[in-house]
Protein backbone atom coordinates (compact mmCIF):
# COMPACT_ATOMS: atom_id res chain seq x y z
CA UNK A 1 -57.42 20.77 18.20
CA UNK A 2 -60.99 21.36 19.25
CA UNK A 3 -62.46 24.74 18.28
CA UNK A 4 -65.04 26.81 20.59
CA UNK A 5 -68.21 27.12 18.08
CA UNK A 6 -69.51 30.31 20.39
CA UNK A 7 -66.55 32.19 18.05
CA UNK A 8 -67.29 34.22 15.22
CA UNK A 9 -67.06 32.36 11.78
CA UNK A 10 -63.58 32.26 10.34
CA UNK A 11 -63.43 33.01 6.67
CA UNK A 12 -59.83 31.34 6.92
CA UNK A 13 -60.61 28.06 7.62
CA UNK A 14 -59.72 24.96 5.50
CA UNK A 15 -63.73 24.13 4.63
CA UNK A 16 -63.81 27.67 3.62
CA UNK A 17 -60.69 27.97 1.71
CA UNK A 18 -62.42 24.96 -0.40
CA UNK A 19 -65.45 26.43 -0.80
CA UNK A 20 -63.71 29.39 -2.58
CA UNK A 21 -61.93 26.75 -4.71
CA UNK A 22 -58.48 27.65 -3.06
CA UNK A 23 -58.10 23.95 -2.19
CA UNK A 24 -58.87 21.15 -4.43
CA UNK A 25 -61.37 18.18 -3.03
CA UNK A 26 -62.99 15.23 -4.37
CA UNK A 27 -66.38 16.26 -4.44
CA UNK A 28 -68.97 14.09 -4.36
CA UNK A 29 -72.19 16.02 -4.35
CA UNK A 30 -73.43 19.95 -4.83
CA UNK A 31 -75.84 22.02 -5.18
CA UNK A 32 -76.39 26.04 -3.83
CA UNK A 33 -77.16 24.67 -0.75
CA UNK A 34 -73.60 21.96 0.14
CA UNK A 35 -71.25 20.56 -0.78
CA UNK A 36 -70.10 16.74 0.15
CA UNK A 37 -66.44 15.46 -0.38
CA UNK A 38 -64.50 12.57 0.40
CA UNK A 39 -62.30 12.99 3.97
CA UNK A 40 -58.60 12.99 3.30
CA UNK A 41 -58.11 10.78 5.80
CA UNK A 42 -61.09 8.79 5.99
CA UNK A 43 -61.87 6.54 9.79
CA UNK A 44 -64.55 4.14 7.03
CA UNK A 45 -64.68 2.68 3.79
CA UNK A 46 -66.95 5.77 2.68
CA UNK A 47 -66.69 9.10 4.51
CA UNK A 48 -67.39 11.52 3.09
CA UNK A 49 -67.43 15.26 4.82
CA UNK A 50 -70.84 17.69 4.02
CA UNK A 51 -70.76 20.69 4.44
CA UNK A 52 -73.09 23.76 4.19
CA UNK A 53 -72.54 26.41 1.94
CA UNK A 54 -72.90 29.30 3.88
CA UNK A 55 -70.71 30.47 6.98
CA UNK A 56 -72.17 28.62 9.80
CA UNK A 57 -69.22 27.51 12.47
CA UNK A 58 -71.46 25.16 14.64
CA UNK A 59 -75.44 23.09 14.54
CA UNK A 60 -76.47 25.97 16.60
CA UNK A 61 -75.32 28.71 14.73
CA UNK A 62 -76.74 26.98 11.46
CA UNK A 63 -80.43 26.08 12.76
CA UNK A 64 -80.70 29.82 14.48
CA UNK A 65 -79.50 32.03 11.48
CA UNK A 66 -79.92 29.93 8.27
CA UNK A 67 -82.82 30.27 5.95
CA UNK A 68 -85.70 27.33 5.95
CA UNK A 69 -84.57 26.96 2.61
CA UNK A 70 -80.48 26.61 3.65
CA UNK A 71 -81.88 24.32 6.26
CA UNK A 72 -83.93 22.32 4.12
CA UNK A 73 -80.87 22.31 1.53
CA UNK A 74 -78.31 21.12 3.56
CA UNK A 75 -80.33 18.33 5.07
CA UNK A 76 -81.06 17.48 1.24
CA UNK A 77 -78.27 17.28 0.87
CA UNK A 78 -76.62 14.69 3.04
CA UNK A 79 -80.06 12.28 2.58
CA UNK A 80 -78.86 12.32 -1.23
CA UNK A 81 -74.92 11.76 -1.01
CA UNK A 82 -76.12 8.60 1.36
CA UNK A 83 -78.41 7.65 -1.18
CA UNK A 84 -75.86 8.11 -4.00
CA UNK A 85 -73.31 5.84 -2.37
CA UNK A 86 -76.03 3.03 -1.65
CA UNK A 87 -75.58 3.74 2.27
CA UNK A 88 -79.29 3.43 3.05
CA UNK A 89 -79.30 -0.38 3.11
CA UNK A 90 -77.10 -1.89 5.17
CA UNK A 91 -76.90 1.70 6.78
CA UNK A 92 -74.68 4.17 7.89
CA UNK A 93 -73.60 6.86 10.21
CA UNK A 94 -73.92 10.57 10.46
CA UNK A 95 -71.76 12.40 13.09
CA UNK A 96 -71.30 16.56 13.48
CA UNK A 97 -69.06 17.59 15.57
CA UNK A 98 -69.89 20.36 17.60
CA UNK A 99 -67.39 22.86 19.87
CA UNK A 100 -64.34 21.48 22.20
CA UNK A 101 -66.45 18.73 24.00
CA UNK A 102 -67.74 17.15 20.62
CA UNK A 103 -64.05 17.22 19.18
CA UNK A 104 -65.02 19.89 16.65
CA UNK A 105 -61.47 20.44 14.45
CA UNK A 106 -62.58 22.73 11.67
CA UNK A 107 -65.10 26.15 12.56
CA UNK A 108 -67.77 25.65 9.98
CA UNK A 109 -70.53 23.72 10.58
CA UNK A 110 -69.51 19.70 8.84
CA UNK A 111 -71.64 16.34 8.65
CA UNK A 112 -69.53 13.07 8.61
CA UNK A 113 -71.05 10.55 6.64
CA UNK A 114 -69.82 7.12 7.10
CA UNK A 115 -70.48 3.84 5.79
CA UNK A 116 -69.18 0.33 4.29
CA UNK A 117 -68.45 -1.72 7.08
CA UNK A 118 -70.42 -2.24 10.40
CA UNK A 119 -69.61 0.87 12.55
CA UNK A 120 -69.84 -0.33 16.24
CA UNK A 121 -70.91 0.79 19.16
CA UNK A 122 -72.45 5.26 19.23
CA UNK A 123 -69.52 5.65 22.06
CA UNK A 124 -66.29 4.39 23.57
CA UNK A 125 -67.37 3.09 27.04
């Protein structure tokens, strides 16, 4: 169910819970800025889920109250889990949801990165 990302962060939700090591993932990449994991039910041969480590719900919320150097960080961060996976050629795609019109499920701020296979057109028409 889409989330409103104008809400306060919840400390209770599932990225959260795996942050704190209360749920086991298949992590991929980390550092003190993210963490990357594989999607449990990944839409691409490679999808992997990155996500900040501090308590941002939403894109906004991140770029308006995160340090330059959580900023910097994060996007570090998903540049080197693409690289890591040998995404940069042929390419892949990035995708944050954001809020209940971009179909955002979980309240902390996430980057999808997929790759593998060609991935179509940006939008259904």
């Amino acid at each position: 169910m889409p989330i409103d990302a104008t809400q306060p962060y919840d400390p209770g939700n599932i990225f959260a819970k795996i942050l704190r090591g209360e749920i086991p993932n298949r992590t991929v990449y980390e550092d003190e800025w993210a963490l990357a994991f594989h999607d449990i039910n990944p839409q691409a041969p490679h999808h992997v889920l990155v996500i900040p480590k501090g308590a941002y719900v939403s894109w906004d919320d991140f770029s308006a109250q995160a340090s330059t150097e959580e900023i910097a960080g994060f996007v570090r961060a998903v540049g080197q889990v693409a690289r890591e996976a040998g995404l940069v050629e042929p390419g892949y795609r990035l995708l944050a949801n954001i809020g209940g019109h971009g179909h955002q499920e979980v309240p902390h701020l996430h980057v999808h990165v997929f790759g593998g296979r060609q991935m179509g057109a940006m939008l259904p028409r």
